[in-house]
Protein backbone atom coordinates (compact mmCIF):
# COMPACT_ATOMS: atom_id res chain seq x y z
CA UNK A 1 -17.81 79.72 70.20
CA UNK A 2 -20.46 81.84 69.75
CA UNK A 3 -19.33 84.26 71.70
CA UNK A 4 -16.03 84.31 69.44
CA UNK A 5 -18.18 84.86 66.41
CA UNK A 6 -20.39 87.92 67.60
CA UNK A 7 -17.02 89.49 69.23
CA UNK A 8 -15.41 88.87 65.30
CA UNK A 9 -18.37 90.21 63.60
CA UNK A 10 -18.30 93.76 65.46
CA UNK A 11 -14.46 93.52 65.48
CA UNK A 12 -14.84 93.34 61.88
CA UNK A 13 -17.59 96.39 61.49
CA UNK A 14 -15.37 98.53 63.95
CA UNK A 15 -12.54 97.33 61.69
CA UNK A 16 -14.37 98.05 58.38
CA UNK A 17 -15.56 102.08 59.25
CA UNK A 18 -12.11 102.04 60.50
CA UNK A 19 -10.06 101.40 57.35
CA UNK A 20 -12.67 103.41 55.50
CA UNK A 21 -11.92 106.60 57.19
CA UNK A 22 -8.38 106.01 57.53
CA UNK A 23 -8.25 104.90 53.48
CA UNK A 24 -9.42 108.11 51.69
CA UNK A 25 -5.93 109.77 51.03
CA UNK A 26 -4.45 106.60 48.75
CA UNK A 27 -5.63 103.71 47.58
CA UNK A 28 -7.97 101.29 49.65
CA UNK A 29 -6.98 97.85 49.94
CA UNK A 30 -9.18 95.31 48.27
CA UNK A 31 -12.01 93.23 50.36
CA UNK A 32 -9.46 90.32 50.94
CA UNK A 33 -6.52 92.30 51.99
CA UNK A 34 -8.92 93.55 54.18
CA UNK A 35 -9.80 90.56 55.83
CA UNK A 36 -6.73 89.53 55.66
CA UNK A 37 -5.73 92.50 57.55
CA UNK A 38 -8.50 92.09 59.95
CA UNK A 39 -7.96 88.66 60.89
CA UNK A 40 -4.09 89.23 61.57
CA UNK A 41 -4.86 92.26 63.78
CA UNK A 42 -7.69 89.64 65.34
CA UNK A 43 -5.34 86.75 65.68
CA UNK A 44 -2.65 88.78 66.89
CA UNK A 45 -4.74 90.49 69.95
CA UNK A 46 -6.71 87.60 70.81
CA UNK A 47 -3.72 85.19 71.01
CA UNK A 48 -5.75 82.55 68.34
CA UNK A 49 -4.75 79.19 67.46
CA UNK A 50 -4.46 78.27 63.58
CA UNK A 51 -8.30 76.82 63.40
CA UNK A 52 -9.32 79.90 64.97
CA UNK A 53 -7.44 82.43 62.62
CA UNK A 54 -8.77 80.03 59.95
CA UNK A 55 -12.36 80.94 61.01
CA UNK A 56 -11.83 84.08 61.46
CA UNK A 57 -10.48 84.59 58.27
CA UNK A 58 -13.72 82.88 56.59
CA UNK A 59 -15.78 85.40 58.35
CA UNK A 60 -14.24 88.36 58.07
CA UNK A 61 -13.86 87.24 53.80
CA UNK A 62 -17.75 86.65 54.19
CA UNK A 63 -18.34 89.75 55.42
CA UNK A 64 -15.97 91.99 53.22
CA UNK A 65 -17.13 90.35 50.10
CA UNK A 66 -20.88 91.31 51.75
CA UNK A 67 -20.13 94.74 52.39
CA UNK A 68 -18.21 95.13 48.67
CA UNK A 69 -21.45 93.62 47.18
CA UNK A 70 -23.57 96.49 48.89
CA UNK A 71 -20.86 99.08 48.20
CA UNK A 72 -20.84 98.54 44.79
CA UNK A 73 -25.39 98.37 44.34
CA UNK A 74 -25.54 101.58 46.32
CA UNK A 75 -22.69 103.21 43.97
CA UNK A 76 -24.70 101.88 40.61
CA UNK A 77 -28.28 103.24 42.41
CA UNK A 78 -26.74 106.30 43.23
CA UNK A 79 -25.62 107.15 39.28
CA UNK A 80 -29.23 105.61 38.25
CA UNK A 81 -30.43 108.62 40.43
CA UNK A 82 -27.84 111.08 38.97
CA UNK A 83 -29.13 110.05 35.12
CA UNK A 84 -32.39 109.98 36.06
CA UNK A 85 -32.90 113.48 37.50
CA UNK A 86 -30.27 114.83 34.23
CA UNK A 87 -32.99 113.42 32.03
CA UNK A 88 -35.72 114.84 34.15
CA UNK A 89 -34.02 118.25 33.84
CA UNK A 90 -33.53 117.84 30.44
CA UNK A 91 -36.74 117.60 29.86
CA UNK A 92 -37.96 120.57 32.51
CA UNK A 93 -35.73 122.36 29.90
CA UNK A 94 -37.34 121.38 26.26
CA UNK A 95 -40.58 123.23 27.93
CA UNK A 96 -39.33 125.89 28.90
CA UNK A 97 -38.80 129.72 27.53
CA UNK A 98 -34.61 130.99 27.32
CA UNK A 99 -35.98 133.39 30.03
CA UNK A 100 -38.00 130.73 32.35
CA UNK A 101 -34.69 128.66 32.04
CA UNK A 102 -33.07 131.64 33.56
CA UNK A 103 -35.38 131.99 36.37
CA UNK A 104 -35.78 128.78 36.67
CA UNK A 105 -31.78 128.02 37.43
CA UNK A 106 -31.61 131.15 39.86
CA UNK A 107 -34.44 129.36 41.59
CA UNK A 108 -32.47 125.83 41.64
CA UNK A 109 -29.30 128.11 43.16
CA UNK A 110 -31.47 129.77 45.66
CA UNK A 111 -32.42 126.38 46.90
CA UNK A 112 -29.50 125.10 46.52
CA UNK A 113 -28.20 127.83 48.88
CA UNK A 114 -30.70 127.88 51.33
CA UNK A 115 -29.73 124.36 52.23
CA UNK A 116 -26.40 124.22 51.92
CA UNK A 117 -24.83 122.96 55.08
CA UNK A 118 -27.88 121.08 56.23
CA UNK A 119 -27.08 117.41 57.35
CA UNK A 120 -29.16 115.12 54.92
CA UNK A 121 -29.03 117.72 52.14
CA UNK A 122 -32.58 118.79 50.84
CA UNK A 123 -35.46 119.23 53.80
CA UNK A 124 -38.76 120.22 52.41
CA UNK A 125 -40.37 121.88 55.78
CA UNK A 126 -44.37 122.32 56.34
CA UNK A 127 -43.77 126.79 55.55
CA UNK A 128 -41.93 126.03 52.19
CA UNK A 129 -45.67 125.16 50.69
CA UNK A 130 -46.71 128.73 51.64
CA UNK A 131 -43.57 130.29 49.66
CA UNK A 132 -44.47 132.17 46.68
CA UNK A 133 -43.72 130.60 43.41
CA UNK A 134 -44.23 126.88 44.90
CA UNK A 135 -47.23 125.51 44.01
CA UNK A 136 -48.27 128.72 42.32
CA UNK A 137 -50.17 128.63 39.27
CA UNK A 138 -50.52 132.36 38.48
């Protein structure tokens, strides 16, 4: 039985990446039509009996509703983030001269630029310190 639980559980994370790529062009199903989904597909290739689908089906709810949960904190965390740095730049721009806000948004691009491409986004690197203008107080 305990096999049949671990083999659910990664049935249901190699289900759940699975109807996230495949969901981007229209619209994704909810998280129980996704278990749903996922225990049909599960009952279907392992041949289960009704208590076993029944199970399943508890599970793979548990574990949508889980992942829906996390979805949904990460989303609100990630918008905290976006508000946060607008205010921080708002402020970075009360400070400053019309022609330091000039500079100062050709330096954003440059950066923005320069790491454009990169997997992870921003990397700070041990030389950047060195560059002229970071750090610089003249």
């Amino acid at each position: 039985m305990k096999k049949l639980i671990i083999a659910s559980g990664l049935m249901v994370m190699i289900s759940l990446s699975t109807f996230a790529q495949q969901g981007k062009g229209g619209e994704k199903p909810n998280p129980e039509e996704r278990a749903k989904q996922m225990t049909e597909r599960l009952a279907t290739e392992l041949e289960l009996n009704d208590a076993q689908k029944n199970q399943v089906l508890a599970i793979n709810m548990e574990y949508a509703k889980k992942r829906e949960a996390e979805k949904e904190a990460m989303k609100a965390e990630m918008e905290a983030r976006k508000k946060e740095q607008q205010e921080h730049e708002a402020k970075i721009q009360a400070v400053l001269t019309e022609t330091q806000k000039a500079k100062w948004v050709e330096l954003k691009d440059e950066r923005k630029a320069h790491h454009k491409g990169r997997p992870g986004g921003e990397v700070h690197h041990k030389g950047e310190m060195g560059k002229k203008g970071h750090h610089d107080n003249k």
